[in-house]
C-alpha atoms as a PDB file:
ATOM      1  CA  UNK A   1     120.744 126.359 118.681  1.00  0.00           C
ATOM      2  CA  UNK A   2     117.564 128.008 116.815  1.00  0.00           C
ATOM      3  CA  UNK A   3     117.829 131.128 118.948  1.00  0.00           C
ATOM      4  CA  UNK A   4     121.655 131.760 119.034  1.00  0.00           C
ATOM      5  CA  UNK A   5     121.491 131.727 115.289  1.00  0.00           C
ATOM      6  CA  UNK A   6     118.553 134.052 115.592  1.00  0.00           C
ATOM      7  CA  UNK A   7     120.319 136.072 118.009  1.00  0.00           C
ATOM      8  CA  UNK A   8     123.808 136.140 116.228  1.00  0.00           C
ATOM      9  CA  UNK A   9     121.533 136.939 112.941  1.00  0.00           C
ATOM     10  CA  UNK A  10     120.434 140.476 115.211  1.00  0.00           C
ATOM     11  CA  UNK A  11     123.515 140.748 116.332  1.00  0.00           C
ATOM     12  CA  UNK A  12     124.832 141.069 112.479  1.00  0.00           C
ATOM     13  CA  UNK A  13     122.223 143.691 111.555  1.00  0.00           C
ATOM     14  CA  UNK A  14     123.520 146.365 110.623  1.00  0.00           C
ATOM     15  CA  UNK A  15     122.901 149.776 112.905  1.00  0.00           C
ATOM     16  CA  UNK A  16     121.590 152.245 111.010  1.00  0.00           C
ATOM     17  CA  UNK A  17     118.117 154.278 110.591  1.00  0.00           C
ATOM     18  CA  UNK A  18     115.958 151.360 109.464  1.00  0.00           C
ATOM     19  CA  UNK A  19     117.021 149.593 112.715  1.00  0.00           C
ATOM     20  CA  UNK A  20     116.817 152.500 114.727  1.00  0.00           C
ATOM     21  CA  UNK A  21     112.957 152.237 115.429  1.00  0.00           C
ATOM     22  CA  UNK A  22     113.325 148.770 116.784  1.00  0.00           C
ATOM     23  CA  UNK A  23     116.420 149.493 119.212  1.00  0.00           C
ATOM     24  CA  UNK A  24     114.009 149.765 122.386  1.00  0.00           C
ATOM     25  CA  UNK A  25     112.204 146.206 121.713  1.00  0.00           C
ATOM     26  CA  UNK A  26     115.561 144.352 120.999  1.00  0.00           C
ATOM     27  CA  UNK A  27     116.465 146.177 124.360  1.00  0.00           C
ATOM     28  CA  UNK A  28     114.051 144.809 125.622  1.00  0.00           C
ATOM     29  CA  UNK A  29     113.775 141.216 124.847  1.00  0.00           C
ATOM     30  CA  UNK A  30     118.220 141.143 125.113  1.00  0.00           C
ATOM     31  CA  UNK A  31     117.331 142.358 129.309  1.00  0.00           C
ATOM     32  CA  UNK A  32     114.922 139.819 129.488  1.00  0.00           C
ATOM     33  CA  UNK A  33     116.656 136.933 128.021  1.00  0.00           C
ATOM     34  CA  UNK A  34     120.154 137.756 130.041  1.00  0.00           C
ATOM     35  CA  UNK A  35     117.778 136.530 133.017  1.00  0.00           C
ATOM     36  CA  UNK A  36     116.456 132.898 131.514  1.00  0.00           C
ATOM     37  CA  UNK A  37     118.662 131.691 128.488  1.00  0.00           C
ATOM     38  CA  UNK A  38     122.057 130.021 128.624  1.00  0.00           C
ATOM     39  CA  UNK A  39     125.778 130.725 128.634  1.00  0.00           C
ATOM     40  CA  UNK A  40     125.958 130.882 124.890  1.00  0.00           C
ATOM     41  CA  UNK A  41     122.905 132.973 124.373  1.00  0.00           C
ATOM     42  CA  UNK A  42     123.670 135.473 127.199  1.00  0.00           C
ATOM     43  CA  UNK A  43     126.704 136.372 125.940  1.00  0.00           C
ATOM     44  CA  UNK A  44     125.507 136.964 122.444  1.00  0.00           C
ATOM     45  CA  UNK A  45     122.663 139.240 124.077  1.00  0.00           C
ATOM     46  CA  UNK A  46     125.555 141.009 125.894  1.00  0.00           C
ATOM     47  CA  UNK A  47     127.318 142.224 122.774  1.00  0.00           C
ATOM     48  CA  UNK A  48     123.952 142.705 121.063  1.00  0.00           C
ATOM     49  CA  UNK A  49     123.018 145.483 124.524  1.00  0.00           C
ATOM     50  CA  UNK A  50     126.271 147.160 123.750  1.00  0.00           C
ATOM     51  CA  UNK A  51     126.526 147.775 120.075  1.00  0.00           C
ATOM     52  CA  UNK A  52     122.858 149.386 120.449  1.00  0.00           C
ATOM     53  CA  UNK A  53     123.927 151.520 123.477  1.00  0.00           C
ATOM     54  CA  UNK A  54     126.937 152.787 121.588  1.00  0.00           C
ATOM     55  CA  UNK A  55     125.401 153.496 118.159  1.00  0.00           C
ATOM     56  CA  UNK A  56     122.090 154.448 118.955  1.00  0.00           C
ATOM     57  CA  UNK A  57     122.340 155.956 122.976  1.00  0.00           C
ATOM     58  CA  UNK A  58     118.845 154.918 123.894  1.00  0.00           C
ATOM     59  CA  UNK A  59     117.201 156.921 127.059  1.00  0.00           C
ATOM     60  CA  UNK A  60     117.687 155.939 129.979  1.00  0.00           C
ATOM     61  CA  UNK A  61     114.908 153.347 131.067  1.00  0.00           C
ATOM     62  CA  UNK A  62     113.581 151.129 134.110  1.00  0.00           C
ATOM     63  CA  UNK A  63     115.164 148.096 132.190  1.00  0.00           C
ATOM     64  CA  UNK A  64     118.193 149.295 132.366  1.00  0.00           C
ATOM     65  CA  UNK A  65     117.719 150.148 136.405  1.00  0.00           C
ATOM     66  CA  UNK A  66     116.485 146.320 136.400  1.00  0.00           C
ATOM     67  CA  UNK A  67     119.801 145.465 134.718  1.00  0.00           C
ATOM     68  CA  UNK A  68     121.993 146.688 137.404  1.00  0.00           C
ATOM     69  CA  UNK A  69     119.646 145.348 140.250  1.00  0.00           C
ATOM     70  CA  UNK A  70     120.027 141.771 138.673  1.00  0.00           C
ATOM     71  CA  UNK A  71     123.991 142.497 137.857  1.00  0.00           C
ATOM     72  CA  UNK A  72     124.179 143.494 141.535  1.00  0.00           C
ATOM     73  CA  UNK A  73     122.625 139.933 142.717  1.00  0.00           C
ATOM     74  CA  UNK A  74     124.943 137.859 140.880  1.00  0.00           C
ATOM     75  CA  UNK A  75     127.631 139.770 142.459  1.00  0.00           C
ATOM     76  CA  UNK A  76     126.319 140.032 145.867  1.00  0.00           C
ATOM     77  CA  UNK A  77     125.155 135.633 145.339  1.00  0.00           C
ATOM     78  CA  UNK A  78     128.756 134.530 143.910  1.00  0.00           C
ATOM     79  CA  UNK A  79     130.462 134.114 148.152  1.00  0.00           C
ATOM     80  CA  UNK A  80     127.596 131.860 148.459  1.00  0.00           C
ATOM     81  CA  UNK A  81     127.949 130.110 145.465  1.00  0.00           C
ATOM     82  CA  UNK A  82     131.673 129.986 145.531  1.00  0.00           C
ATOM     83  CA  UNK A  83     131.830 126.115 147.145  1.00  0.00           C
ATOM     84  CA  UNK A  84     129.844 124.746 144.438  1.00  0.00           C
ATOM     85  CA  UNK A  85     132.328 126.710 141.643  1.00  0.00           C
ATOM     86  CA  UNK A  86     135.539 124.876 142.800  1.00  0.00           C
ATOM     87  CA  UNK A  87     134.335 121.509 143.853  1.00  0.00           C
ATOM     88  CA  UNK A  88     135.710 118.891 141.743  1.00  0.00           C
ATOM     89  CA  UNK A  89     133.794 117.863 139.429  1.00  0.00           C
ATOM     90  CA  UNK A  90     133.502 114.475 137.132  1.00  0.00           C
ATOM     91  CA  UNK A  91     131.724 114.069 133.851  1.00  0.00           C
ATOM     92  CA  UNK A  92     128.391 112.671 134.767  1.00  0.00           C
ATOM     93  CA  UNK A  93     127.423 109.469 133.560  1.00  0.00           C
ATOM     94  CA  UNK A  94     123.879 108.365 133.198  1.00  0.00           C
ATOM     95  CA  UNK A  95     121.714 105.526 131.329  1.00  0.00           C
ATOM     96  CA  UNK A  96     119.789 108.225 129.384  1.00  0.00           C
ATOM     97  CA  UNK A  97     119.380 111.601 129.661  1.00  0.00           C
ATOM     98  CA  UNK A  98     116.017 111.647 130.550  1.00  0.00           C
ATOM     99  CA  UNK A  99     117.338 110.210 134.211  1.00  0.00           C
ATOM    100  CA  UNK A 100     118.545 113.566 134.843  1.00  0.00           C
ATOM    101  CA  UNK A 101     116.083 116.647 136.360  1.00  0.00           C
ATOM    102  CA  UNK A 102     117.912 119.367 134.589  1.00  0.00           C
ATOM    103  CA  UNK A 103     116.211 122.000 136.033  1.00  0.00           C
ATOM    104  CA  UNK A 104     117.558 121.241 139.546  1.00  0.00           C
ATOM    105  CA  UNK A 105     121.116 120.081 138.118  1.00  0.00           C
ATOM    106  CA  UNK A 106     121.240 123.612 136.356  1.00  0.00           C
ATOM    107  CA  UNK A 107     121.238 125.409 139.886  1.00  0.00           C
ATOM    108  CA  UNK A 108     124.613 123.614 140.022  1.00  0.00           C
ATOM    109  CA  UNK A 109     126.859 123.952 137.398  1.00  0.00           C
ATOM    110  CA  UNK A 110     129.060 127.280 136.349  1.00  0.00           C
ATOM    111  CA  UNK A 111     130.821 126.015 133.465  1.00  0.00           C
ATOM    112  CA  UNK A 112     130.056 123.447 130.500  1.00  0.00           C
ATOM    113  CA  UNK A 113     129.589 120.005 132.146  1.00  0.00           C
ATOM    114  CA  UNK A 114     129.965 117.291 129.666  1.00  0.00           C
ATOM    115  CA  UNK A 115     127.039 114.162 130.612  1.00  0.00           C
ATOM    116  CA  UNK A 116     127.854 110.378 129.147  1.00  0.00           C
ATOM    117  CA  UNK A 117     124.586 108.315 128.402  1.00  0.00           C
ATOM    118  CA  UNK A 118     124.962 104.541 128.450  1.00  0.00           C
ATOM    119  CA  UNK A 119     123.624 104.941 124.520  1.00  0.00           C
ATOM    120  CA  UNK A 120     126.448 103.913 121.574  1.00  0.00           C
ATOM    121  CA  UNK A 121     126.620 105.468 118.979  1.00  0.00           C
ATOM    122  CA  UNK A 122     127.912 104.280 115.642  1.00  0.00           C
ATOM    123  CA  UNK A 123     131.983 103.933 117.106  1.00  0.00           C
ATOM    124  CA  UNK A 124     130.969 102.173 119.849  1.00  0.00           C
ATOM    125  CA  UNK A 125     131.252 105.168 121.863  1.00  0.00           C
ATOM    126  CA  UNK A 126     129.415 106.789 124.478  1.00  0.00           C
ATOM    127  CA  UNK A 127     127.150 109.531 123.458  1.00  0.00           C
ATOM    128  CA  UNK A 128     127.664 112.457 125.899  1.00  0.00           C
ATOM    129  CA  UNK A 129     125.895 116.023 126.039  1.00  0.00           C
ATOM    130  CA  UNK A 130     127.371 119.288 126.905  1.00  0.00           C
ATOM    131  CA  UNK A 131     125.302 121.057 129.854  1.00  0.00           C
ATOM    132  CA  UNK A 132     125.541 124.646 129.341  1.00  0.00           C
ATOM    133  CA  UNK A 133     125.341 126.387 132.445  1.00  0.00           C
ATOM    134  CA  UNK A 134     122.417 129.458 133.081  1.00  0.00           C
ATOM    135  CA  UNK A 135     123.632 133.231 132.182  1.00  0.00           C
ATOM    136  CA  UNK A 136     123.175 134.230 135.623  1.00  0.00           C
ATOM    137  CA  UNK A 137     125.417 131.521 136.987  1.00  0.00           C
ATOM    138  CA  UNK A 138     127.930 131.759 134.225  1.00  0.00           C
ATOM    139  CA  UNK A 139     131.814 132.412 134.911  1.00  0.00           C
ATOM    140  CA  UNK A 140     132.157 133.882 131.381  1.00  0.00           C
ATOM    141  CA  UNK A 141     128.885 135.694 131.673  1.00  0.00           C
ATOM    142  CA  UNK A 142     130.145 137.196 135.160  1.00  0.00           C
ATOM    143  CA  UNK A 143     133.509 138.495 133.313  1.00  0.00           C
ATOM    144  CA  UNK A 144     131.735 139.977 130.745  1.00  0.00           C
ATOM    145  CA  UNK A 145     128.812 141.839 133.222  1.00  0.00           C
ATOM    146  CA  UNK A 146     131.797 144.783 134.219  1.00  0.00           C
ATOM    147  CA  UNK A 147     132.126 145.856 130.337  1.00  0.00           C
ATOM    148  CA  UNK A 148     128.341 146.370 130.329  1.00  0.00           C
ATOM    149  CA  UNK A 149     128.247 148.413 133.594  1.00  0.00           C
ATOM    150  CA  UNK A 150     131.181 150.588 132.871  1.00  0.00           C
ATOM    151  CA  UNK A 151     129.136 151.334 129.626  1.00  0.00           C
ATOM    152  CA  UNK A 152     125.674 152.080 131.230  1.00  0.00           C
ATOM    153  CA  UNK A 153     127.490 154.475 134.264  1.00  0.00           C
ATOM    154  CA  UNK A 154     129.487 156.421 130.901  1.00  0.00           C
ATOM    155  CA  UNK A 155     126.169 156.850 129.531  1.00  0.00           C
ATOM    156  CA  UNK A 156     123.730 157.240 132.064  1.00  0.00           C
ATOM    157  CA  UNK A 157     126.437 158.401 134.820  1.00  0.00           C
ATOM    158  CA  UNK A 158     123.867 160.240 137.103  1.00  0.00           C
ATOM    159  CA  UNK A 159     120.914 157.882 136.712  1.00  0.00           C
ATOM    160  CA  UNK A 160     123.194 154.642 137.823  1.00  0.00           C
ATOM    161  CA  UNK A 161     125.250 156.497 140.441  1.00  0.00           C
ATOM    162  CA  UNK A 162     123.457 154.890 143.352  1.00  0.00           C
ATOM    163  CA  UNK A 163     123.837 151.431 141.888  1.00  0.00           C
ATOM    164  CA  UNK A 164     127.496 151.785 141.381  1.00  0.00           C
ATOM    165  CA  UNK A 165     127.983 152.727 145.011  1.00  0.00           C
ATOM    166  CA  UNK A 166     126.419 149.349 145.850  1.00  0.00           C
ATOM    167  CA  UNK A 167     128.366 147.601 142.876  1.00  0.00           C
ATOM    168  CA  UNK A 168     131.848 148.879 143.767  1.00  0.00           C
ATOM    169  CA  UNK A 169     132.143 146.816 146.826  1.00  0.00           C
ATOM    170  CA  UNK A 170     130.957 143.825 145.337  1.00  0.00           C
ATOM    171  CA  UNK A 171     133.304 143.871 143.051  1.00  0.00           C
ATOM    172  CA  UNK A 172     136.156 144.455 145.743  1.00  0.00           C
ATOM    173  CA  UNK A 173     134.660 141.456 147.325  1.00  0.00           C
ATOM    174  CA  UNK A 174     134.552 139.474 144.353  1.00  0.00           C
ATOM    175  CA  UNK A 175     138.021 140.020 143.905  1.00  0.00           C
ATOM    176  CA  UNK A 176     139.343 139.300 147.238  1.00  0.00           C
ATOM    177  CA  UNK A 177     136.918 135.842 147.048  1.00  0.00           C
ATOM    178  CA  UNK A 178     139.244 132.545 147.422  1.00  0.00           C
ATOM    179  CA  UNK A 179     138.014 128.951 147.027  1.00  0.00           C
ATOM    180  CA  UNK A 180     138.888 126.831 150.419  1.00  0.00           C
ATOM    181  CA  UNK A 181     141.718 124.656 151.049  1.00  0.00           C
ATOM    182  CA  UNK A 182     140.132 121.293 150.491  1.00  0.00           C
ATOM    183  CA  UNK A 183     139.538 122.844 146.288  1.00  0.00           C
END
């Protein structure tokens, strides 16, 4: 919660010369993070890349190369992930929440998954958590990734051409994808 408030807080700075000087670092800690933090966070450091690429046009940079290599993978992983999307899926239930490996169930989810502990509280009721999936294996976070692109190929159209030969047909795949009978 601390660092969505502390991105949102960036987020709300204003873009003008006295933020101008640290565009390249929030640059670069936003492409980091899209790799590591969650749904939420992602998506904040999504609109945070493109407010600072539309006021401030920053020069083109390996990060940003990185960006589409990583944008490509979720792309080019989502057939294989595809089962896992559309399988059914129950809230979780659980005697604490310390019986779960979260690292491992994270792998596995693609959407908030809500977890009930055997704990009460003070209704009677069960306490339950909200898993929030990874960025990179986030449904919202994957409809939000084309904005971004279309943004870095306007600005850095000759640098990113290559990439966007690669990305076009995952997206045409993507779009033709269908979960399987049985879902």
């Amino acid at each position: 919660q601390l660092r969505k408030l502390l991105l949102e807080i960036i987020h709300r700075i204003p873009c003008n010369d006295h933020l101008k000087k640290y565009v390249p670092q929030i640059l670069s800690l936003m492409f980091r993070l899209l790799k590591i933090e969650n749904e939420e966070n992602v998506l904040v450091c999504i609109r945070i890349i493109l407010e600072l690429h539309k006021q401030y046009r920053p020069q083109m940079n390996e990060e940003i190369a990185d960006f589409m290599k990583f944008v490509k993978g979720i792309y080019g992983n989502l057939p294989s992930h595809l089962p896992r999307i559309f399988e059914p899926r129950s809230q979780k239930k659980v005697k604490d929440l310390s019986d779960i490996n979260v690292e491992v169930w994270l792998q596995d989810i693609f959407t908030v998954t809500t977890v009930l502990t055997d704990k009460k509280n003070a209704e009677n009721q069960s306490v339950q958590y909200n898993i929030i999936p990874m960025g990179v294996q986030s449904l919202k976070v994957l409809a939000e990734l084309p904005i971004i692109v279309v943004l870095m190929y306007q600005m850095y159209k000759q640098q990113v051409q290559n990439d966007m030969v690669e990305f076009i047909p995952l997206i045409m795949n993507t779009i033709t994808l269908q979960p399987s009978a049985q879902h």
